[in-house]
PDB file of N, CA and C in Angstrom:
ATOM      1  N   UNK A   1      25.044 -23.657   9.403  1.00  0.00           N
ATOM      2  CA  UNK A   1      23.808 -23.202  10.015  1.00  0.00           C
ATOM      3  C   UNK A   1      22.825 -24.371   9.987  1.00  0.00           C
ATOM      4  N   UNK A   2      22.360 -24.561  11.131  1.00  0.00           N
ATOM      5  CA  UNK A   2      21.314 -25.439  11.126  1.00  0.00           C
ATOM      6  C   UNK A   2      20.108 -25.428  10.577  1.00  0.00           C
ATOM      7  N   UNK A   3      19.235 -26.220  10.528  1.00  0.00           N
ATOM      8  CA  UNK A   3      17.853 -26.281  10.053  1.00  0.00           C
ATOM      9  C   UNK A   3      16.750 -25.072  10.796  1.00  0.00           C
ATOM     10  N   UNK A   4      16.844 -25.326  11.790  1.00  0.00           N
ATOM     11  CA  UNK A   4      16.223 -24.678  12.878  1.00  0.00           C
ATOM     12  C   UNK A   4      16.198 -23.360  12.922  1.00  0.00           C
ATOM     13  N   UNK A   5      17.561 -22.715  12.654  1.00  0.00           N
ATOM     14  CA  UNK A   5      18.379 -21.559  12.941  1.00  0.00           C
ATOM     15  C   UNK A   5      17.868 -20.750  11.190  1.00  0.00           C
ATOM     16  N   UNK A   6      18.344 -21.683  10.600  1.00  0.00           N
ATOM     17  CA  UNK A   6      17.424 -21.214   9.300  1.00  0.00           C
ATOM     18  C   UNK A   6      15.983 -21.083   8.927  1.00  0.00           C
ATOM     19  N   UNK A   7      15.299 -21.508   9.328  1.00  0.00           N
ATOM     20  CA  UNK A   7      14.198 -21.489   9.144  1.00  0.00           C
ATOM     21  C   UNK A   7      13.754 -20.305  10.323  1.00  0.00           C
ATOM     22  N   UNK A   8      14.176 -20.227  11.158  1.00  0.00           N
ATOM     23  CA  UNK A   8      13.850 -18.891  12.096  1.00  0.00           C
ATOM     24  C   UNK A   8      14.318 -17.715  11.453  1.00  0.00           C
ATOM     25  N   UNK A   9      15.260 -17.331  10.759  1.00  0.00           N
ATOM     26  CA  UNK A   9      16.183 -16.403   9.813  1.00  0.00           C
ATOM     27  C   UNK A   9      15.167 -16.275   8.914  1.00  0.00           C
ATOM     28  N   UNK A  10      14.429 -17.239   8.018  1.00  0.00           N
ATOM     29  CA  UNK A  10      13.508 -17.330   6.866  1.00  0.00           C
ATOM     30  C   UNK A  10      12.004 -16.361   7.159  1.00  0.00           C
ATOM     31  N   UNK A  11      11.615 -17.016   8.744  1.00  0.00           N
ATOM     32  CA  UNK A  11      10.484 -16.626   9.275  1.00  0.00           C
ATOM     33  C   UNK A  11      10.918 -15.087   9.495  1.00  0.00           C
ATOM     34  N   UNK A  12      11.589 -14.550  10.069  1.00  0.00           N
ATOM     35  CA  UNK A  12      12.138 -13.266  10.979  1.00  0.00           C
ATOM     36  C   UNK A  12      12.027 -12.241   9.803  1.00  0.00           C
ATOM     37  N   UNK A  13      12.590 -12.594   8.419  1.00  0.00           N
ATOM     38  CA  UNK A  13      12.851 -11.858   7.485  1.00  0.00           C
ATOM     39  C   UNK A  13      11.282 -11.642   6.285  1.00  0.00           C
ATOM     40  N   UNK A  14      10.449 -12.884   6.676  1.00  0.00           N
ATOM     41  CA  UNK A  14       9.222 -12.916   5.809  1.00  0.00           C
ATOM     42  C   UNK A  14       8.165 -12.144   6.504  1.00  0.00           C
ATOM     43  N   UNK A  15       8.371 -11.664   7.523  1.00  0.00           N
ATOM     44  CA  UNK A  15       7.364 -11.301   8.403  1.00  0.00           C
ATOM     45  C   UNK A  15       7.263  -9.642   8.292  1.00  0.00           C
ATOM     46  N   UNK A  16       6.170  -8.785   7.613  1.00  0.00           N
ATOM     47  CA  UNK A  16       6.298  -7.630   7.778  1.00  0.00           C
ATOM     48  C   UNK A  16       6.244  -6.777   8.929  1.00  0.00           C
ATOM     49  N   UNK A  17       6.838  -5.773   8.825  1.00  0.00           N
ATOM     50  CA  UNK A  17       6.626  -4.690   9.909  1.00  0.00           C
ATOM     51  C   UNK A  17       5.581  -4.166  10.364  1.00  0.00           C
ATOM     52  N   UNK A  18       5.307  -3.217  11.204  1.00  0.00           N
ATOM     53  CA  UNK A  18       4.132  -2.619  11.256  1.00  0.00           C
ATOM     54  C   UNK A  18       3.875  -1.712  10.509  1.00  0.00           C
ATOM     55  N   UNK A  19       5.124  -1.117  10.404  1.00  0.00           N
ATOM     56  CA  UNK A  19       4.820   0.337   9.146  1.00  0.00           C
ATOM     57  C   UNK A  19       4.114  -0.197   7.623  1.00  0.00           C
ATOM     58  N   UNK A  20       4.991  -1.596   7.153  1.00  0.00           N
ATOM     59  CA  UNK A  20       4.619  -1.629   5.756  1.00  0.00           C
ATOM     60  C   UNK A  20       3.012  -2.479   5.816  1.00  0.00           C
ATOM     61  N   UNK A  21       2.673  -3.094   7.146  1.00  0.00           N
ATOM     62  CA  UNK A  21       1.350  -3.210   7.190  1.00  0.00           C
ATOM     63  C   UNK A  21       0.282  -2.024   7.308  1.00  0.00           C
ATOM     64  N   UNK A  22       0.657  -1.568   8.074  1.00  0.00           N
ATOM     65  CA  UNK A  22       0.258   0.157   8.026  1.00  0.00           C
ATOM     66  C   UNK A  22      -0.455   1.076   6.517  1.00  0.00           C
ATOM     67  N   UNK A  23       0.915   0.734   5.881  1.00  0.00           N
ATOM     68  CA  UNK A  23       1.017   1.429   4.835  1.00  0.00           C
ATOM     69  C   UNK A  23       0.297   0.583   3.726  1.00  0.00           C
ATOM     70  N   UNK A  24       0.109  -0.446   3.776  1.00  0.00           N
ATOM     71  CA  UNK A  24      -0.420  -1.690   2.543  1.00  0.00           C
ATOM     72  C   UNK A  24      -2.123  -1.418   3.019  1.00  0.00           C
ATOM     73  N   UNK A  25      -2.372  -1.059   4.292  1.00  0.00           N
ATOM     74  CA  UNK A  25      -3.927  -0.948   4.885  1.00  0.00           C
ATOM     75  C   UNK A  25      -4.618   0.335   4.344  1.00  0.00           C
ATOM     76  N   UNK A  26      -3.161   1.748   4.703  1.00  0.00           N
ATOM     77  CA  UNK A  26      -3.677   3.131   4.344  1.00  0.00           C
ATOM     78  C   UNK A  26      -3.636   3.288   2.470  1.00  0.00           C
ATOM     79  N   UNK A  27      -2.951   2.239   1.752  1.00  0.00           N
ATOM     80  CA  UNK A  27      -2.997   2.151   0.575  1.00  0.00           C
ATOM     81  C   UNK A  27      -4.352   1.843  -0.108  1.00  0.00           C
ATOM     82  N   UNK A  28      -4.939   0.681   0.658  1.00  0.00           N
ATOM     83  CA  UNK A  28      -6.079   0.032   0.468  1.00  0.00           C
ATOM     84  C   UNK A  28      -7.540   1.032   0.862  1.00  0.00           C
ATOM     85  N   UNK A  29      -7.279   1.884   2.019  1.00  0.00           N
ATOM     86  CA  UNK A  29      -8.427   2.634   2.235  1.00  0.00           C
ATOM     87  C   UNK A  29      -8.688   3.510   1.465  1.00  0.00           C
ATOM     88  N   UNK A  30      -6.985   4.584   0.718  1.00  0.00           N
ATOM     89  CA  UNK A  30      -7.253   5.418   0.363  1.00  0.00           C
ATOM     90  C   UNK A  30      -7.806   5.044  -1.402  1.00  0.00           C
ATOM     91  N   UNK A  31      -7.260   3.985  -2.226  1.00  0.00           N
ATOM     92  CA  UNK A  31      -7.687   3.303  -2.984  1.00  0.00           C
ATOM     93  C   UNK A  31      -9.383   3.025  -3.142  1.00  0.00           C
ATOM     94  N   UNK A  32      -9.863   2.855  -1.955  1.00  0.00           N
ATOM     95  CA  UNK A  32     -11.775   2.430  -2.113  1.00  0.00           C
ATOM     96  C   UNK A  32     -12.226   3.976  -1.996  1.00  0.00           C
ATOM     97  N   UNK A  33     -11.812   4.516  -0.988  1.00  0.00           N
ATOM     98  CA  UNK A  33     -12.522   5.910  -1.252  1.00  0.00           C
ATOM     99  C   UNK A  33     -11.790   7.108  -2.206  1.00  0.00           C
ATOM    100  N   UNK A  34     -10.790   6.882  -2.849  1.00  0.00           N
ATOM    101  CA  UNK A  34     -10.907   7.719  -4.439  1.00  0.00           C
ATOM    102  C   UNK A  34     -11.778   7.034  -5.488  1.00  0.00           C
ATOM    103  N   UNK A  35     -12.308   5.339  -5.183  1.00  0.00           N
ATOM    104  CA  UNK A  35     -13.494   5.529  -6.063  1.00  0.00           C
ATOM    105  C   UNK A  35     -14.740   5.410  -5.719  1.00  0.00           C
ATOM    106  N   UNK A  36     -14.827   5.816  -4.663  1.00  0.00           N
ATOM    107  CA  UNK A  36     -15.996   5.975  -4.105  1.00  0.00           C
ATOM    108  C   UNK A  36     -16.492   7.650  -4.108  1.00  0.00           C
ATOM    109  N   UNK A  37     -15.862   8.451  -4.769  1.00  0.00           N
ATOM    110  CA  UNK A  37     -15.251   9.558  -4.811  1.00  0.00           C
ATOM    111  C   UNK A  37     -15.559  10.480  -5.909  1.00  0.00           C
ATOM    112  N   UNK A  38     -15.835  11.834  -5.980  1.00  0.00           N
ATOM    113  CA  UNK A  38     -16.233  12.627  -7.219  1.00  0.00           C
ATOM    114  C   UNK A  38     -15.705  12.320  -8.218  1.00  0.00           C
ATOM    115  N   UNK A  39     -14.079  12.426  -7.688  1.00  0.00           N
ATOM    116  CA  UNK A  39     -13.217  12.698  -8.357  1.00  0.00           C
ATOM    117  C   UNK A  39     -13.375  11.216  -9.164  1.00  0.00           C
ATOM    118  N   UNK A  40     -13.517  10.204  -9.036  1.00  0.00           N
ATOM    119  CA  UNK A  40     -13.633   8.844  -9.731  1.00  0.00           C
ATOM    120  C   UNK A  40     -14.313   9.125 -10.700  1.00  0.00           C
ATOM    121  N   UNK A  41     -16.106   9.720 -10.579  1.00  0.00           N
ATOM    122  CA  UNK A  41     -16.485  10.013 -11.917  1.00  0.00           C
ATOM    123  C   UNK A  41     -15.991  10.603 -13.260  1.00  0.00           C
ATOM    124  N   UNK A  42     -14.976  11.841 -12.254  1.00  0.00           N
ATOM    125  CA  UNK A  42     -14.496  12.516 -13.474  1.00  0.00           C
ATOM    126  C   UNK A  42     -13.152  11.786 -13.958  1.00  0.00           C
ATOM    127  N   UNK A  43     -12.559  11.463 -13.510  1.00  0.00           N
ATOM    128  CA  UNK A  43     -11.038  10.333 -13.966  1.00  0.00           C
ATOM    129  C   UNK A  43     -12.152   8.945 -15.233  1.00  0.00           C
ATOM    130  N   UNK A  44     -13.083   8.761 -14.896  1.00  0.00           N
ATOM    131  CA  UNK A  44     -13.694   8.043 -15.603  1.00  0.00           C
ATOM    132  C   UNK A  44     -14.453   8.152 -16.536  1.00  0.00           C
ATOM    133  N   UNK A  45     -14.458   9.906 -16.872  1.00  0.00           N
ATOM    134  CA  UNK A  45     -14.999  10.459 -18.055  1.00  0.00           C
ATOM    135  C   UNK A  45     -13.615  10.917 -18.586  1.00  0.00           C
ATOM    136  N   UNK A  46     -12.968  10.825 -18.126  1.00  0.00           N
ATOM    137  CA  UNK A  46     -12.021  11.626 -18.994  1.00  0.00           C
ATOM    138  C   UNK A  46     -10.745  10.707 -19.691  1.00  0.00           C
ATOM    139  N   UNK A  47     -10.607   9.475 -19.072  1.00  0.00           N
ATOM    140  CA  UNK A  47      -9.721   8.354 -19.501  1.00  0.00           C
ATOM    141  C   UNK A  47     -10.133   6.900 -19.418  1.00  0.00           C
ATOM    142  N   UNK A  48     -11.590   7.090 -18.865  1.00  0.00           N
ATOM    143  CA  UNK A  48     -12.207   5.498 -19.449  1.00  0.00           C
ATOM    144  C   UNK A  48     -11.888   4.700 -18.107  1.00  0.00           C
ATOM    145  N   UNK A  49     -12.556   3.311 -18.106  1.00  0.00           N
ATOM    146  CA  UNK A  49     -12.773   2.738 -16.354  1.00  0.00           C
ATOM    147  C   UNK A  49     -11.385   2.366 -16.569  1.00  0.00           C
ATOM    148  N   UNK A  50     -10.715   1.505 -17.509  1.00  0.00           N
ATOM    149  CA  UNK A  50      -9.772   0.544 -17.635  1.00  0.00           C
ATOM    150  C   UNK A  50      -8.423   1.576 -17.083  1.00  0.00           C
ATOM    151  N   UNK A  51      -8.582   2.851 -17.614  1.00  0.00           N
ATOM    152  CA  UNK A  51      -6.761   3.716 -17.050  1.00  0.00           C
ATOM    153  C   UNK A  51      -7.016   3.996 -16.018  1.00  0.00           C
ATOM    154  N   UNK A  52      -8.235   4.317 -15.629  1.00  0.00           N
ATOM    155  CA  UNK A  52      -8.881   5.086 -14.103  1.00  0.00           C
ATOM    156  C   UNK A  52      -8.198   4.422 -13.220  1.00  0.00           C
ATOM    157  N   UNK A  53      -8.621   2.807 -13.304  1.00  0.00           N
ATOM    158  CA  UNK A  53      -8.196   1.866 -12.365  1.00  0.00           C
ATOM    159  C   UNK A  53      -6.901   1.953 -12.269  1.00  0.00           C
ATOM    160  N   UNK A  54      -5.925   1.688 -13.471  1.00  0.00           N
ATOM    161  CA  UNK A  54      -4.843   1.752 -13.471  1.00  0.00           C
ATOM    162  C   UNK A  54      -3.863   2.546 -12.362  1.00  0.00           C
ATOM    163  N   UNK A  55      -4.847   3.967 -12.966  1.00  0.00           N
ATOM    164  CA  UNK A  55      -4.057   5.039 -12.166  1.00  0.00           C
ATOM    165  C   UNK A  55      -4.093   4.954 -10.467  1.00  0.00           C
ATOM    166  N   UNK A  56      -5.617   4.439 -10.368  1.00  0.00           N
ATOM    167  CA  UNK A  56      -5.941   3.986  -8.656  1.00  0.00           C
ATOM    168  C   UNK A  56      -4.550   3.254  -8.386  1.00  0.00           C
ATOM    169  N   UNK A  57      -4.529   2.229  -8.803  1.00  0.00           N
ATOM    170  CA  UNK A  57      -3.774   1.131  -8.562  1.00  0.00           C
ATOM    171  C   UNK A  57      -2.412   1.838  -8.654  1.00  0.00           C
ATOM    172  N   UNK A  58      -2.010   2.768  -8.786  1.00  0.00           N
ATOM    173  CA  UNK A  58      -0.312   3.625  -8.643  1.00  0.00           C
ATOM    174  C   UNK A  58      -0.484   4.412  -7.239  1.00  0.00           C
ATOM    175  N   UNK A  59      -1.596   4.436  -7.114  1.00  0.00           N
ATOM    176  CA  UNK A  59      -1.429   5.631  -6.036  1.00  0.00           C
ATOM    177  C   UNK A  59      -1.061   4.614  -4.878  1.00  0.00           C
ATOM    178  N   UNK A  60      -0.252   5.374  -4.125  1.00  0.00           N
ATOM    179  CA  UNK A  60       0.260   4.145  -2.802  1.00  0.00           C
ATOM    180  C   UNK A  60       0.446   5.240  -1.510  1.00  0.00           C
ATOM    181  N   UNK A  61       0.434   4.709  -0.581  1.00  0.00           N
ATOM    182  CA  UNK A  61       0.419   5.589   0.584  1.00  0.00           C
ATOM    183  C   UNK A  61       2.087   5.426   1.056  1.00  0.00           C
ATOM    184  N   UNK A  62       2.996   6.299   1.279  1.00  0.00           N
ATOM    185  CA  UNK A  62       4.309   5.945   1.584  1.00  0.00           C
ATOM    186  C   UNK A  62       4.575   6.573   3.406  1.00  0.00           C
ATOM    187  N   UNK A  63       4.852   5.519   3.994  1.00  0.00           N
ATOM    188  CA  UNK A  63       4.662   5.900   5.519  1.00  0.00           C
ATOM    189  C   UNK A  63       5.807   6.140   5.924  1.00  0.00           C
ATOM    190  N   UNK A  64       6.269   7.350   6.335  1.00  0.00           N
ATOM    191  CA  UNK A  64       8.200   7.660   6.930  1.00  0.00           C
ATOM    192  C   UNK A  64       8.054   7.555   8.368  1.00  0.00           C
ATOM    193  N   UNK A  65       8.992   6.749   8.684  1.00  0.00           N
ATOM    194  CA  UNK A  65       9.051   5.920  10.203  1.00  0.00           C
ATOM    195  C   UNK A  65      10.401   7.021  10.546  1.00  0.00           C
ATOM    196  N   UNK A  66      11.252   7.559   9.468  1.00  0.00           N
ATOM    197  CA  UNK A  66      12.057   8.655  10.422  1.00  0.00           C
ATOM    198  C   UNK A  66      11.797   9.644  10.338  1.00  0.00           C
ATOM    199  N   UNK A  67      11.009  10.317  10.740  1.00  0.00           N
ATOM    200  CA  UNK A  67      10.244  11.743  11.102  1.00  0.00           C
ATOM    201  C   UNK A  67      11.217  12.307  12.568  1.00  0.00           C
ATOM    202  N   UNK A  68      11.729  13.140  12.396  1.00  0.00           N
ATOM    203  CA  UNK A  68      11.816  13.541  13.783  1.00  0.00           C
ATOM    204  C   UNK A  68      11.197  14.403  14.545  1.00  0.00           C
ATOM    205  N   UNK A  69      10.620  14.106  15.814  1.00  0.00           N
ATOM    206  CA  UNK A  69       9.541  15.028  16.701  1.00  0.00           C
ATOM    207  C   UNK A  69      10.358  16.151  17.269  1.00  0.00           C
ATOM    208  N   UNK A  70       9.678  17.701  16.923  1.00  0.00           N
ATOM    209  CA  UNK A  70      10.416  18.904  17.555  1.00  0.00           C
ATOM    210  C   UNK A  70       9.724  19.311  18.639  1.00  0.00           C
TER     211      UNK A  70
END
């Protein structure tokens, strides 16, 4: 395999999709507004800023690209 041919293989494969951009964006929105959010105060009385965050930081948005339309 050539140089060329590889490095296009390298690029093709580093390059995300739309879904997991999608999903890295709806991760990020839903992330600012749970602490922008009631519910933030109370996660932050009840386990402190440092787990609060933590727990923010698990929540992830998971986007299914095979849905089928009925």
């Amino acid at each position: 395999m050539g140089k060329g041919k590889r490095l296009k293989k390298l690029r093709r494969c580093a390059e995300k999709s739309i879904s997991e951009r999608f999903q890295e964006a709806f991760t990020r929105n839903f992330q600012k507004e749970l602490r922008d959010s009631e519910l933030w105060d109370e996660m932050v009385a009840q386990y402190g800023e440092k787990r609060a965050l933590e727990l923010i930081r698990e929540c992830k948005a998971e986007v299914k690209t095979d849905l089928e339309i009925e």
